[in-house]
PDB file of N, CA and C in Angstrom:
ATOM      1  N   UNK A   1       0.822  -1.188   0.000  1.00  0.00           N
ATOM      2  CA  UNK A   1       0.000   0.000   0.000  1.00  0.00           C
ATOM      3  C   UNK A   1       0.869   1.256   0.000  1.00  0.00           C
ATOM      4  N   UNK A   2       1.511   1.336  -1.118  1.00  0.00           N
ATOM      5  CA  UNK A   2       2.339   2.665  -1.206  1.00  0.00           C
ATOM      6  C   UNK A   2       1.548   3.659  -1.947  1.00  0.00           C
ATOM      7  N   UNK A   3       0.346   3.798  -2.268  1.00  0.00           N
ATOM      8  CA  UNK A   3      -0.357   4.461  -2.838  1.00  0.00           C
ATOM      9  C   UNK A   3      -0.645   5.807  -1.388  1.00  0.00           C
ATOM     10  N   UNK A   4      -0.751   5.685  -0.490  1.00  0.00           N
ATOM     11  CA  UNK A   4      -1.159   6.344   0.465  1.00  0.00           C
ATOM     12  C   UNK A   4       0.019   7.323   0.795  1.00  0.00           C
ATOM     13  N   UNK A   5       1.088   7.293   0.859  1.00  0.00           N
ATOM     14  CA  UNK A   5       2.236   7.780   1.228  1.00  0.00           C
ATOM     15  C   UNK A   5       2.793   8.924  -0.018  1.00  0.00           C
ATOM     16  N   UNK A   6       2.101   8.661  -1.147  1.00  0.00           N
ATOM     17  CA  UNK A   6       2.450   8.748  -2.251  1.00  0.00           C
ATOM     18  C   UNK A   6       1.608  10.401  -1.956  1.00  0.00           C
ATOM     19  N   UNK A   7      -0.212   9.976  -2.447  1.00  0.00           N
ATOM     20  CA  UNK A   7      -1.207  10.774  -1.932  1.00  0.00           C
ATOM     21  C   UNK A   7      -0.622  11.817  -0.990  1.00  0.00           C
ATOM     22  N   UNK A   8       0.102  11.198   0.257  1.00  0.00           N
ATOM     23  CA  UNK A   8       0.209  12.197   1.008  1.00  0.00           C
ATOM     24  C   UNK A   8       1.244  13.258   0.586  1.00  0.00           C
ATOM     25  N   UNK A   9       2.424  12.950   0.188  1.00  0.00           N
ATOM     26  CA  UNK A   9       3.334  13.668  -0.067  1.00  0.00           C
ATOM     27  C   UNK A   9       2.735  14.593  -1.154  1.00  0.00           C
ATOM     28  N   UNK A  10       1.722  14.537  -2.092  1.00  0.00           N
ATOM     29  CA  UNK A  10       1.545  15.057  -3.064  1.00  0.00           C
ATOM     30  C   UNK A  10       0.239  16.413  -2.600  1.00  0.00           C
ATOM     31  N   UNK A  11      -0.222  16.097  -1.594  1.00  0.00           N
ATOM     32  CA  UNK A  11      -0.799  16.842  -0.920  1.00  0.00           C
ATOM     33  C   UNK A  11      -0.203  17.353   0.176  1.00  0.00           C
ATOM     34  N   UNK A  12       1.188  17.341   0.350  1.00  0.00           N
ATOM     35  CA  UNK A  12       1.600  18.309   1.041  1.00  0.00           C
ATOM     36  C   UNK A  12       2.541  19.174   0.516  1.00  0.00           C
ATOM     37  N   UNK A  13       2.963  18.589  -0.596  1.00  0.00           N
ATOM     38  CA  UNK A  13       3.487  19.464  -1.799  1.00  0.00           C
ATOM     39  C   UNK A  13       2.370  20.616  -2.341  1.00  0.00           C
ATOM     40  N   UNK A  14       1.567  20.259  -2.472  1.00  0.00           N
ATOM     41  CA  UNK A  14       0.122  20.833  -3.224  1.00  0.00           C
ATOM     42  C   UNK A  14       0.223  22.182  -2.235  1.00  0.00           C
ATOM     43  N   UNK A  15      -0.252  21.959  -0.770  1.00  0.00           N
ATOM     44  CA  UNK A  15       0.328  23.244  -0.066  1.00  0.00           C
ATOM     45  C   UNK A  15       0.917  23.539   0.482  1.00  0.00           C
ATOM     46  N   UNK A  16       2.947  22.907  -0.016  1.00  0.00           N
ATOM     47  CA  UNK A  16       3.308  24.030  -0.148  1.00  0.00           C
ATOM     48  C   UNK A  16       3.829  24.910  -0.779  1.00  0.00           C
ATOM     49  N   UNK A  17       2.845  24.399  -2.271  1.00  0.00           N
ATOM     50  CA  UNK A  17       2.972  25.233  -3.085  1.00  0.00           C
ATOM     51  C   UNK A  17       2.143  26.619  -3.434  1.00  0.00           C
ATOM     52  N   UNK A  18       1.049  26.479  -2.792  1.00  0.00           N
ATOM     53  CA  UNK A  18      -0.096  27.165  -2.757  1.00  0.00           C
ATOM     54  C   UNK A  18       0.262  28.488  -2.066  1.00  0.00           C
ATOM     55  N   UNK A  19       1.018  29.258  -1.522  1.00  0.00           N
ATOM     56  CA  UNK A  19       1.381  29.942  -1.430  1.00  0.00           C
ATOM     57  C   UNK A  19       2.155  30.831  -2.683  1.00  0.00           C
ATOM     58  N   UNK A  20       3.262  30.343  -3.329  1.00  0.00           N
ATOM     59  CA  UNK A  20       3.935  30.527  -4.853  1.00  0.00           C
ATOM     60  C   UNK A  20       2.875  30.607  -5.508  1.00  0.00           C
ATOM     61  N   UNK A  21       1.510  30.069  -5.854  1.00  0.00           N
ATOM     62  CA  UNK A  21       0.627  30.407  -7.007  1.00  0.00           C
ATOM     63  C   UNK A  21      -0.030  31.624  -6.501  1.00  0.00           C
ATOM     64  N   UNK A  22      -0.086  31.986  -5.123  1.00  0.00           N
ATOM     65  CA  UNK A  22      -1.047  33.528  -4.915  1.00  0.00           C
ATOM     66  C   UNK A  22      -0.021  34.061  -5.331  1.00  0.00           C
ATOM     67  N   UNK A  23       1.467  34.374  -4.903  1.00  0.00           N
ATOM     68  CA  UNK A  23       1.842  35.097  -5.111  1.00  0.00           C
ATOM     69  C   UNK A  23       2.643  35.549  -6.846  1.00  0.00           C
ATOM     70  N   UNK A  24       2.289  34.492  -7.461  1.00  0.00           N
ATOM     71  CA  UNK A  24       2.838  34.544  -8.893  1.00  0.00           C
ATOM     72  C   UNK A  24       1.276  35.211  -9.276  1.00  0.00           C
ATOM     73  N   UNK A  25       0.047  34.696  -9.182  1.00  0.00           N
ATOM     74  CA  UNK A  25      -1.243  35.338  -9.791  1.00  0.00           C
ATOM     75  C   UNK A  25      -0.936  36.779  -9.311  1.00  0.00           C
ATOM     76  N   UNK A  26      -0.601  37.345  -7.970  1.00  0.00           N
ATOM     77  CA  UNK A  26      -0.482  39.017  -7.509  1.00  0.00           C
ATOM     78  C   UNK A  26       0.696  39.709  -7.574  1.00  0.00           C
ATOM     79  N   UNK A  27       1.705  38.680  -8.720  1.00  0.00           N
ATOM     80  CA  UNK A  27       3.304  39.113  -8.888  1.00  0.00           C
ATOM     81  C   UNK A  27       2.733  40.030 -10.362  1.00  0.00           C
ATOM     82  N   UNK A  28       3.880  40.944 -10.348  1.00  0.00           N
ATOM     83  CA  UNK A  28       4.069  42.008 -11.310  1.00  0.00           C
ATOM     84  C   UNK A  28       5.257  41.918 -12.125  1.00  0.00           C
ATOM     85  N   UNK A  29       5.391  42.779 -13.254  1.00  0.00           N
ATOM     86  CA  UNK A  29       6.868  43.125 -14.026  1.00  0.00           C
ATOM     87  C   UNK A  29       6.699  44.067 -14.578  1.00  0.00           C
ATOM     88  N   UNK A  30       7.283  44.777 -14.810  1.00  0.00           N
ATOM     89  CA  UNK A  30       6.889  46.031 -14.900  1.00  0.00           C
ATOM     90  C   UNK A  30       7.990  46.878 -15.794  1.00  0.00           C
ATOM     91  N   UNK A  31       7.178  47.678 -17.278  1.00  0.00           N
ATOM     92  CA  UNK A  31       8.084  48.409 -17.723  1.00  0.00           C
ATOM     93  C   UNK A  31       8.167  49.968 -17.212  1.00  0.00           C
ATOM     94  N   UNK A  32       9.155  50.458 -16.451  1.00  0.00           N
ATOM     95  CA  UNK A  32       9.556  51.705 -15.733  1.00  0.00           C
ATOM     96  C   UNK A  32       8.369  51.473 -14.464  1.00  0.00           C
ATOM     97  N   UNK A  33       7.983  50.829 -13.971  1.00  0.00           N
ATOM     98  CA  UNK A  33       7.024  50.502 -13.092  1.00  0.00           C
ATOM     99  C   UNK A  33       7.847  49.409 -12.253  1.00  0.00           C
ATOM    100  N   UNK A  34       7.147  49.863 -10.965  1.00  0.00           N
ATOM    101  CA  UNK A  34       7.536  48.804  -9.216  1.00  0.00           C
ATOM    102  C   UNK A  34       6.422  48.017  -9.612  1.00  0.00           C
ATOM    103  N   UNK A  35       6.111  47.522  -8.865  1.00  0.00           N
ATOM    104  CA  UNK A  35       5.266  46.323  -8.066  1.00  0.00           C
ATOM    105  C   UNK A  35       5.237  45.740  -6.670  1.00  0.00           C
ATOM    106  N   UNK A  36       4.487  45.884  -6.003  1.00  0.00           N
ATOM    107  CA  UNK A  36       4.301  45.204  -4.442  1.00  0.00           C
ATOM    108  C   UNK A  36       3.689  44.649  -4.066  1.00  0.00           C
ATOM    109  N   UNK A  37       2.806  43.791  -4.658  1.00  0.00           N
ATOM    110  CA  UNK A  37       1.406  42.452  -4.711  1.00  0.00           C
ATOM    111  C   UNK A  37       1.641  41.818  -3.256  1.00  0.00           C
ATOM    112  N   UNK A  38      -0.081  41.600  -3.013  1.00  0.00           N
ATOM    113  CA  UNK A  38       0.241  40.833  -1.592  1.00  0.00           C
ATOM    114  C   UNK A  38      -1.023  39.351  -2.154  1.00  0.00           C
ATOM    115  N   UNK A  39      -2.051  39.346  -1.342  1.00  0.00           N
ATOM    116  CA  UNK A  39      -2.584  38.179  -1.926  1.00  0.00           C
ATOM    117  C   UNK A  39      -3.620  38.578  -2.677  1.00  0.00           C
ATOM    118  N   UNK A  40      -4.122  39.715  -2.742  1.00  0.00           N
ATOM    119  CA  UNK A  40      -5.342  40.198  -4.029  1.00  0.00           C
ATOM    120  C   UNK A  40      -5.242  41.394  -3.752  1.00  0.00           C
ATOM    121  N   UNK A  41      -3.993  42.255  -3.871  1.00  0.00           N
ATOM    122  CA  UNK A  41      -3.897  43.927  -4.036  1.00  0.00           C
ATOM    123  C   UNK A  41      -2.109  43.773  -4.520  1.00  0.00           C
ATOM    124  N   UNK A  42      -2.191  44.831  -5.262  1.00  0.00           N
ATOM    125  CA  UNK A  42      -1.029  45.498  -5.641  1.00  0.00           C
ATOM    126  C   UNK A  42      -0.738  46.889  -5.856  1.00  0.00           C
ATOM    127  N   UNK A  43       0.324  47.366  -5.227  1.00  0.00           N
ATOM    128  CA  UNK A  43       0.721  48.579  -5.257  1.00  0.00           C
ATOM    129  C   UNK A  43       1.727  49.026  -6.534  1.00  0.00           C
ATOM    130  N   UNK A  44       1.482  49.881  -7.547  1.00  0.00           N
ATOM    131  CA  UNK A  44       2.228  50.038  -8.410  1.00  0.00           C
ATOM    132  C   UNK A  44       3.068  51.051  -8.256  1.00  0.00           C
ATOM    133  N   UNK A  45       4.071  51.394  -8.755  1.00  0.00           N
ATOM    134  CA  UNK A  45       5.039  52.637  -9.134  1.00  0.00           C
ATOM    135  C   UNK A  45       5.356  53.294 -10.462  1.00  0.00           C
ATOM    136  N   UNK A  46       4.662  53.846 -10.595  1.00  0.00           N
ATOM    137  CA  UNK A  46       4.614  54.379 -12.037  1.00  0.00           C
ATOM    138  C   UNK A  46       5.772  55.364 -12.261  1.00  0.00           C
ATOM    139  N   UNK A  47       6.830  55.159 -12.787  1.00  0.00           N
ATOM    140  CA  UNK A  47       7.542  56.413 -13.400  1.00  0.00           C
ATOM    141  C   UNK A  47       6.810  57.067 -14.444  1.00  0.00           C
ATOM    142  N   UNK A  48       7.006  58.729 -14.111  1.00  0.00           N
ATOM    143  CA  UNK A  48       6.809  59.749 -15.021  1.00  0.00           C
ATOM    144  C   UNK A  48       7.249  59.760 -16.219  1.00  0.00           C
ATOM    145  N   UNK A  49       6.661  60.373 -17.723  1.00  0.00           N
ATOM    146  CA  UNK A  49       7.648  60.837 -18.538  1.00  0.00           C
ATOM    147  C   UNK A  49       7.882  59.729 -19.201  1.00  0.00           C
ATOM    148  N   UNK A  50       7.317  58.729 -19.341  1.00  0.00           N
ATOM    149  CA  UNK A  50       8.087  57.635 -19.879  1.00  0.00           C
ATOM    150  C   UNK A  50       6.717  56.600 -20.059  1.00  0.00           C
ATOM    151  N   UNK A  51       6.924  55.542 -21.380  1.00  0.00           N
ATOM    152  CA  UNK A  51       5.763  54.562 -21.445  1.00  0.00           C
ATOM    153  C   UNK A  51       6.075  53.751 -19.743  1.00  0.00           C
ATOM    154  N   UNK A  52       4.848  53.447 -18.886  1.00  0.00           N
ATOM    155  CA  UNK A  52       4.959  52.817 -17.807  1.00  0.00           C
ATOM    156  C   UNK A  52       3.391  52.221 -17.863  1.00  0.00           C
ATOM    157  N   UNK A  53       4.003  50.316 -17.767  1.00  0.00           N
ATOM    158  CA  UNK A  53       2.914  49.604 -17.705  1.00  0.00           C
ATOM    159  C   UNK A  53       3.997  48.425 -16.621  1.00  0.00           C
ATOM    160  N   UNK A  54       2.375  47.548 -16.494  1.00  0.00           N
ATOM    161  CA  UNK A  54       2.953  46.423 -15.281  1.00  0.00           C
ATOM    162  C   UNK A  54       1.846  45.621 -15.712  1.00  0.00           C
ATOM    163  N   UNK A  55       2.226  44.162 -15.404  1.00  0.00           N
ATOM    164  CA  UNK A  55       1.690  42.983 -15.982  1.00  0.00           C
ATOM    165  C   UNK A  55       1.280  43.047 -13.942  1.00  0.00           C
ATOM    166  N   UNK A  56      -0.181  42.781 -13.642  1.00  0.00           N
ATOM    167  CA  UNK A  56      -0.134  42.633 -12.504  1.00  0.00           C
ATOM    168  C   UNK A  56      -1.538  41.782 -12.285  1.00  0.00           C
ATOM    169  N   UNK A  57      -1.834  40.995 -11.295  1.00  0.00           N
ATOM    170  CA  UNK A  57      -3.136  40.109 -10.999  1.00  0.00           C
ATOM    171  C   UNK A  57      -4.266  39.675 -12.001  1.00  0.00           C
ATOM    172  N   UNK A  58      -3.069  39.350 -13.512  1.00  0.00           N
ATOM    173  CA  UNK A  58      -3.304  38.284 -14.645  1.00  0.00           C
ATOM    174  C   UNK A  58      -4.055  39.756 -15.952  1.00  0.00           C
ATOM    175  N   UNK A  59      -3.490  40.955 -15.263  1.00  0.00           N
ATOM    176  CA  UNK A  59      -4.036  42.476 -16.278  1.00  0.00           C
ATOM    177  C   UNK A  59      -2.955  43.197 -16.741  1.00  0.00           C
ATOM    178  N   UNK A  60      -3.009  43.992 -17.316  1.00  0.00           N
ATOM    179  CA  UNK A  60      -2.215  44.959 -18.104  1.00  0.00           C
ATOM    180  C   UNK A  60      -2.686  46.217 -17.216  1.00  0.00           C
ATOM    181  N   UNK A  61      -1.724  46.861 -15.973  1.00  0.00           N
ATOM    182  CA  UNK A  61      -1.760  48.397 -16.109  1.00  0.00           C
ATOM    183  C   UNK A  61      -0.765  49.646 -16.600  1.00  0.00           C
ATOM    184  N   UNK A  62      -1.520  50.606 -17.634  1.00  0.00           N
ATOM    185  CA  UNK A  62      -0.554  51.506 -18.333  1.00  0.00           C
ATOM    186  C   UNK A  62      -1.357  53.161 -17.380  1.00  0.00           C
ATOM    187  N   UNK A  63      -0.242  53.438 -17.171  1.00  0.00           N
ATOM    188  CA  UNK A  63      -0.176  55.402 -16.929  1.00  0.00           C
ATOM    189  C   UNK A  63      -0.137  55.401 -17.977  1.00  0.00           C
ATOM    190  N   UNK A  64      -1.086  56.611 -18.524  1.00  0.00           N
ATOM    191  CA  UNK A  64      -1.766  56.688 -19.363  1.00  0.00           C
ATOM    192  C   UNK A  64      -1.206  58.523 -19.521  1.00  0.00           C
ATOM    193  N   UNK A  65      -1.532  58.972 -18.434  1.00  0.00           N
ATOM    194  CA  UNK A  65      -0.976  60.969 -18.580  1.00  0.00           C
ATOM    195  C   UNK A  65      -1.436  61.361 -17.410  1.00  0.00           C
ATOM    196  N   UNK A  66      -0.716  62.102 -16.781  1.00  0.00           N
ATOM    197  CA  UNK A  66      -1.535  62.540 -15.435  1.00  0.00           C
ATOM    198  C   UNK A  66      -1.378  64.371 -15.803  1.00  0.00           C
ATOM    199  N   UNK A  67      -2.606  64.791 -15.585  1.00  0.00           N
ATOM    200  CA  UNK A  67      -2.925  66.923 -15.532  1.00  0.00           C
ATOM    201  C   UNK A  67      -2.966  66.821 -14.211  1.00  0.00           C
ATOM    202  N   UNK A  68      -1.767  67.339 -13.716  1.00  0.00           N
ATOM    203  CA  UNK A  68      -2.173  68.153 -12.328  1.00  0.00           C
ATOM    204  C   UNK A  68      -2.049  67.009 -11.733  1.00  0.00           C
ATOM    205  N   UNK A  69      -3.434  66.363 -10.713  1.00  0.00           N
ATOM    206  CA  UNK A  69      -3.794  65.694  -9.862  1.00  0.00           C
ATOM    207  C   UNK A  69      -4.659  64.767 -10.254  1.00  0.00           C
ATOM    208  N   UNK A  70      -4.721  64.608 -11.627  1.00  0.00           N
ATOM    209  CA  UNK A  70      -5.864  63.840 -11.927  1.00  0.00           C
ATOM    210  C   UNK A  70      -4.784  62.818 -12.958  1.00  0.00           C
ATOM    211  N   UNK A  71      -5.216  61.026 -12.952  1.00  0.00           N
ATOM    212  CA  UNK A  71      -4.164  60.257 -13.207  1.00  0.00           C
ATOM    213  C   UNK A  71      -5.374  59.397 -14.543  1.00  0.00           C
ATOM    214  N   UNK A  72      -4.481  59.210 -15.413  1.00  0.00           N
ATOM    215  CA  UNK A  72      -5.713  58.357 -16.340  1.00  0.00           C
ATOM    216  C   UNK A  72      -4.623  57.179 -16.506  1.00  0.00           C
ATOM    217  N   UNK A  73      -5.394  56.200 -16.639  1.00  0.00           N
ATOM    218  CA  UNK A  73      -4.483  54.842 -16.749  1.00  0.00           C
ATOM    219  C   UNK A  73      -5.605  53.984 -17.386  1.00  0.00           C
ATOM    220  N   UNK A  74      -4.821  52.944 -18.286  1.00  0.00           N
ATOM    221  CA  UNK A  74      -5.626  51.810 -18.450  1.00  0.00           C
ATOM    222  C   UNK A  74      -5.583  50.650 -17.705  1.00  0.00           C
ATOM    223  N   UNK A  75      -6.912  49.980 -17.469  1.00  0.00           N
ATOM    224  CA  UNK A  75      -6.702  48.773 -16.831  1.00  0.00           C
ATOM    225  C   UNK A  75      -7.288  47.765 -17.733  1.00  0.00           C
ATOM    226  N   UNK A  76      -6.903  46.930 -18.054  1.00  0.00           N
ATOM    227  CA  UNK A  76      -7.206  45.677 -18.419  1.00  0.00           C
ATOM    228  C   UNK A  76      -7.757  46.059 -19.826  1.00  0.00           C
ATOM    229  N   UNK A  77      -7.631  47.279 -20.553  1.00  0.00           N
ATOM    230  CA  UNK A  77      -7.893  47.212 -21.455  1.00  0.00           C
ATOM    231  C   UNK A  77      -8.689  48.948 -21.471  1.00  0.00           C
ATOM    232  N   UNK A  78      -9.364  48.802 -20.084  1.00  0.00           N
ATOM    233  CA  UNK A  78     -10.500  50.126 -20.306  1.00  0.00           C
ATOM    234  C   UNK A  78      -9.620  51.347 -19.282  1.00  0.00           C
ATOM    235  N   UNK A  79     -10.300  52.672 -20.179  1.00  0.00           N
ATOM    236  CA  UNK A  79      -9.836  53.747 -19.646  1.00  0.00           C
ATOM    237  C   UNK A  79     -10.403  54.547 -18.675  1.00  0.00           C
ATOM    238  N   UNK A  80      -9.876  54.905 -17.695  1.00  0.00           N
ATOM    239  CA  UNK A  80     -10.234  55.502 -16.341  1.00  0.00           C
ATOM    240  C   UNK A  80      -9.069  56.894 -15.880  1.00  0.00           C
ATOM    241  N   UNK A  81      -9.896  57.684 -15.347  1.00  0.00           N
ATOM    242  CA  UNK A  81      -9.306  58.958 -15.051  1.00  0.00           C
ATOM    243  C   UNK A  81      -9.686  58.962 -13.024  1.00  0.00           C
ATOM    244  N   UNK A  82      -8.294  59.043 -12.448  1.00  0.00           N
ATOM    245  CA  UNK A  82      -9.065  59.234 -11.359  1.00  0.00           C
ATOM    246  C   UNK A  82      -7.990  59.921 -10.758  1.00  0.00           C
ATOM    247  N   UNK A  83      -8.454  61.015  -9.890  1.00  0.00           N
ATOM    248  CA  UNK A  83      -7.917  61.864  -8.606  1.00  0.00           C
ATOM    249  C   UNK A  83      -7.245  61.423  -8.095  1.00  0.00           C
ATOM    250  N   UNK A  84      -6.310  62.042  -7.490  1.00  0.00           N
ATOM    251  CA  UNK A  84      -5.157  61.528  -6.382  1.00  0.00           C
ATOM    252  C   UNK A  84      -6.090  61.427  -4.893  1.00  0.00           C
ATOM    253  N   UNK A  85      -5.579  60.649  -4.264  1.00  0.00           N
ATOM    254  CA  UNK A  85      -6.541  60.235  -3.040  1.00  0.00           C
ATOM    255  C   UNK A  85      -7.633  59.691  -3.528  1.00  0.00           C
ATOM    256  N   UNK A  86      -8.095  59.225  -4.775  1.00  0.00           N
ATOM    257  CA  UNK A  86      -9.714  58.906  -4.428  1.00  0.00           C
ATOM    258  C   UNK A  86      -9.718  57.884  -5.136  1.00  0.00           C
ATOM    259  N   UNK A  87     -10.772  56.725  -5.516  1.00  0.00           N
ATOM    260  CA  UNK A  87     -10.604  55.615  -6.099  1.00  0.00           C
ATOM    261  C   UNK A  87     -11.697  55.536  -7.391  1.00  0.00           C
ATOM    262  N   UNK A  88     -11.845  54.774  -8.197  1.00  0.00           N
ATOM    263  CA  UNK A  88     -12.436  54.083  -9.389  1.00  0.00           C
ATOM    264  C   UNK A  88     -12.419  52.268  -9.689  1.00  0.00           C
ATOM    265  N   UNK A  89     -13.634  52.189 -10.369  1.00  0.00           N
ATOM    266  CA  UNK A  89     -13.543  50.677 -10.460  1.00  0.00           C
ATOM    267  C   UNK A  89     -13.181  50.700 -11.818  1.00  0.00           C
ATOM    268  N   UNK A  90     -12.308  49.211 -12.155  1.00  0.00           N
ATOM    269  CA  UNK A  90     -12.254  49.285 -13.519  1.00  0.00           C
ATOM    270  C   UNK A  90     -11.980  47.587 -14.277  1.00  0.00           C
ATOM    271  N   UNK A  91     -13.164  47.021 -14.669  1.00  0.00           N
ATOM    272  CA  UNK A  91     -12.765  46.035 -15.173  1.00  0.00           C
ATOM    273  C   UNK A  91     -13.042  44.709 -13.601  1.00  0.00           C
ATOM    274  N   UNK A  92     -13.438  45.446 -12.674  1.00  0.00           N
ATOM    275  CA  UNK A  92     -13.593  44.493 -12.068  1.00  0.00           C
ATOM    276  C   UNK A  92     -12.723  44.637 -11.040  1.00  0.00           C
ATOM    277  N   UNK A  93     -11.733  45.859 -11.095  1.00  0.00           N
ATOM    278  CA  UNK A  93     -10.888  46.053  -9.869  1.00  0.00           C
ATOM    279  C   UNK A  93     -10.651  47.293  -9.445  1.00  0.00           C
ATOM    280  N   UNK A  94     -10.659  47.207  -8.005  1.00  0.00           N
ATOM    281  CA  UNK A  94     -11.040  48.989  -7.235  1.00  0.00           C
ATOM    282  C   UNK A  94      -9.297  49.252  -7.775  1.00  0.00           C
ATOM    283  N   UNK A  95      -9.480  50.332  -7.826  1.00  0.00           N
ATOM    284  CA  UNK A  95      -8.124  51.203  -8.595  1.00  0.00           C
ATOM    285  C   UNK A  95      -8.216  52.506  -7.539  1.00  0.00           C
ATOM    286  N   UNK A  96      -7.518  52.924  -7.215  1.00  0.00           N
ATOM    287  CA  UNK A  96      -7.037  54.045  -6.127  1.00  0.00           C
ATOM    288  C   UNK A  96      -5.833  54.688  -6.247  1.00  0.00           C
ATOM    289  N   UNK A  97      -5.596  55.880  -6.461  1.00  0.00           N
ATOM    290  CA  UNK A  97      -4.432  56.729  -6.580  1.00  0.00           C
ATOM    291  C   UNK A  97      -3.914  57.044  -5.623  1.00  0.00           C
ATOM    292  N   UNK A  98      -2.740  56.467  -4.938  1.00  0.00           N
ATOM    293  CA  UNK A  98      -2.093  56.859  -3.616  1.00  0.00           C
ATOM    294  C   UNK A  98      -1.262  58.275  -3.486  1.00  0.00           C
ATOM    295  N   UNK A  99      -0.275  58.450  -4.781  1.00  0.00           N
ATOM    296  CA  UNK A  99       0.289  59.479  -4.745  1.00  0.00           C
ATOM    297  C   UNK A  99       0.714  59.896  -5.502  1.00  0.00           C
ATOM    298  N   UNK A 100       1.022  61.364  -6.258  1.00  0.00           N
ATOM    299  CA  UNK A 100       1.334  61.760  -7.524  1.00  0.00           C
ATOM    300  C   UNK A 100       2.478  62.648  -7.290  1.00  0.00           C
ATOM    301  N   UNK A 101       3.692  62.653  -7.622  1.00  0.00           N
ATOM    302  CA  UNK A 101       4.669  63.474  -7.532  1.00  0.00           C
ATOM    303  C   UNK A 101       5.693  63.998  -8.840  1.00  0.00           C
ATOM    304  N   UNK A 102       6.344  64.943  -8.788  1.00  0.00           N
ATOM    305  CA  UNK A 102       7.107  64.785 -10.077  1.00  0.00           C
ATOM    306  C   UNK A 102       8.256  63.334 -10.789  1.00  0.00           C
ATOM    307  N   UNK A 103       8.056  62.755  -9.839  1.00  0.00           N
ATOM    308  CA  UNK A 103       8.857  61.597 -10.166  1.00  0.00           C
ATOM    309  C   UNK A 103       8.018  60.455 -10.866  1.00  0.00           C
ATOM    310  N   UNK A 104       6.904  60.408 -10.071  1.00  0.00           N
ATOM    311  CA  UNK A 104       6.378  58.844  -9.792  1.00  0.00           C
ATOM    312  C   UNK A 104       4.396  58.772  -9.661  1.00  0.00           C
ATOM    313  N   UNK A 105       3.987  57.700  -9.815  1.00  0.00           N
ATOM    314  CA  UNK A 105       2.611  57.937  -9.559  1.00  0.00           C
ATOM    315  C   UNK A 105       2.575  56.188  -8.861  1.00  0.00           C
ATOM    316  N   UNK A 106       2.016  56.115  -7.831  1.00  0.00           N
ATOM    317  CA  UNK A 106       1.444  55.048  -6.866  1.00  0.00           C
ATOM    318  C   UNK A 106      -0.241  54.786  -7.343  1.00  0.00           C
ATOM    319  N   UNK A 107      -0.193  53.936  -7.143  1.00  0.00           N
ATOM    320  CA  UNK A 107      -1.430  53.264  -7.625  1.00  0.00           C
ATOM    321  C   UNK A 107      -1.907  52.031  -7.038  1.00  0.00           C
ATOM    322  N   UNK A 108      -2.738  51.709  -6.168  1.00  0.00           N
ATOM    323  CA  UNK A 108      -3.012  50.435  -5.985  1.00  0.00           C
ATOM    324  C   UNK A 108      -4.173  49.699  -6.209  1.00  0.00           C
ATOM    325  N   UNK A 109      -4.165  48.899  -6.617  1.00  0.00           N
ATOM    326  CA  UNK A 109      -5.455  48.208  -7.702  1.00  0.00           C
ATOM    327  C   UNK A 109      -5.489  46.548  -6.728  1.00  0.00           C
ATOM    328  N   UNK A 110      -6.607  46.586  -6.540  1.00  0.00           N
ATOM    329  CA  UNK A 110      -7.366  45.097  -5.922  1.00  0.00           C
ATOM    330  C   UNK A 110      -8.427  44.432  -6.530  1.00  0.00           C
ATOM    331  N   UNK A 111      -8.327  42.974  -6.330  1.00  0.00           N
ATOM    332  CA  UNK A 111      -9.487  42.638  -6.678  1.00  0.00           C
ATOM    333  C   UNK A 111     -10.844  42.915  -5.833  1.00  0.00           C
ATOM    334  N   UNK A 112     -12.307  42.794  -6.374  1.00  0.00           N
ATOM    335  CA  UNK A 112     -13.298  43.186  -6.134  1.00  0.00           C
ATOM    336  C   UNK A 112     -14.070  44.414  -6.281  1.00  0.00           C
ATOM    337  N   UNK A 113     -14.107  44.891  -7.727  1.00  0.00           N
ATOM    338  CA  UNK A 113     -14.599  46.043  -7.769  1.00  0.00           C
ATOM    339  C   UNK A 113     -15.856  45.185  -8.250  1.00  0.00           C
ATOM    340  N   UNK A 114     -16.515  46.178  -8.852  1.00  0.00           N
ATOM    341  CA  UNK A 114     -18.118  45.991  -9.406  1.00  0.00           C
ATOM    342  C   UNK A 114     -18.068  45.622 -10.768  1.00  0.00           C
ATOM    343  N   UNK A 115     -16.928  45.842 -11.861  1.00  0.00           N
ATOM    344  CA  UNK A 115     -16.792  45.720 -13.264  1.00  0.00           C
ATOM    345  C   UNK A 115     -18.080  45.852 -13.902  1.00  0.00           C
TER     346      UNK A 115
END
């Protein structure tokens, strides 16, 4: 009866792998862009001035142009304009502008919006 031992090892492999798949589904890469994914949110870093996108929680996000205080980015395809401090849904994920500076734009996008 080595079938059982077998089972087991393969289910304890199973989790402990299950950790590596949240964090590869909420992992990022990013062109001129950070990334800081936890288990269904990610914090982006957008450099200024420059094309900046990030492959992040299985989507495409691009800074898009920011006037002033107001940040437009695409998510997953669709276009959204939103305020610094305040949030938007897009595609199915709350999108929130943390901070806008001459350098950089923060962004953190989670799952569970309304899409």
């Amino acid at each position: 009866m080595t079938s059982f031992p077998v089972r087991r090892k393969l289910a304890v492999l199973s989790f402990a792998l299950l950790p590596l798949g949240a964090v590869a589904a909420c992992g990022g890469e990013g062109t001129n862009a950070t990334t800081d994914c936890g288990v269904n949110a990610c914090t982006v870093t957008f450099d200024r001035g420059v094309d900046a996108s990030a492959s992040i929680l299985g989507i495409k996000a691009e800074l898009v142009k920011v006037e002033g205080q107001l940040v437009t980015l695409k998510i997953a395809g669709q276009t959204i304009t939103v305020p610094a401090g305040e949030g938007e849904q897009a595609e199915g994920f709350n999108v929130s502008v943390q901070s806008v500076t001459k350098e950089n734009v923060v962004v953190k996008i989670s799952g569970g919006g309304g899409g």
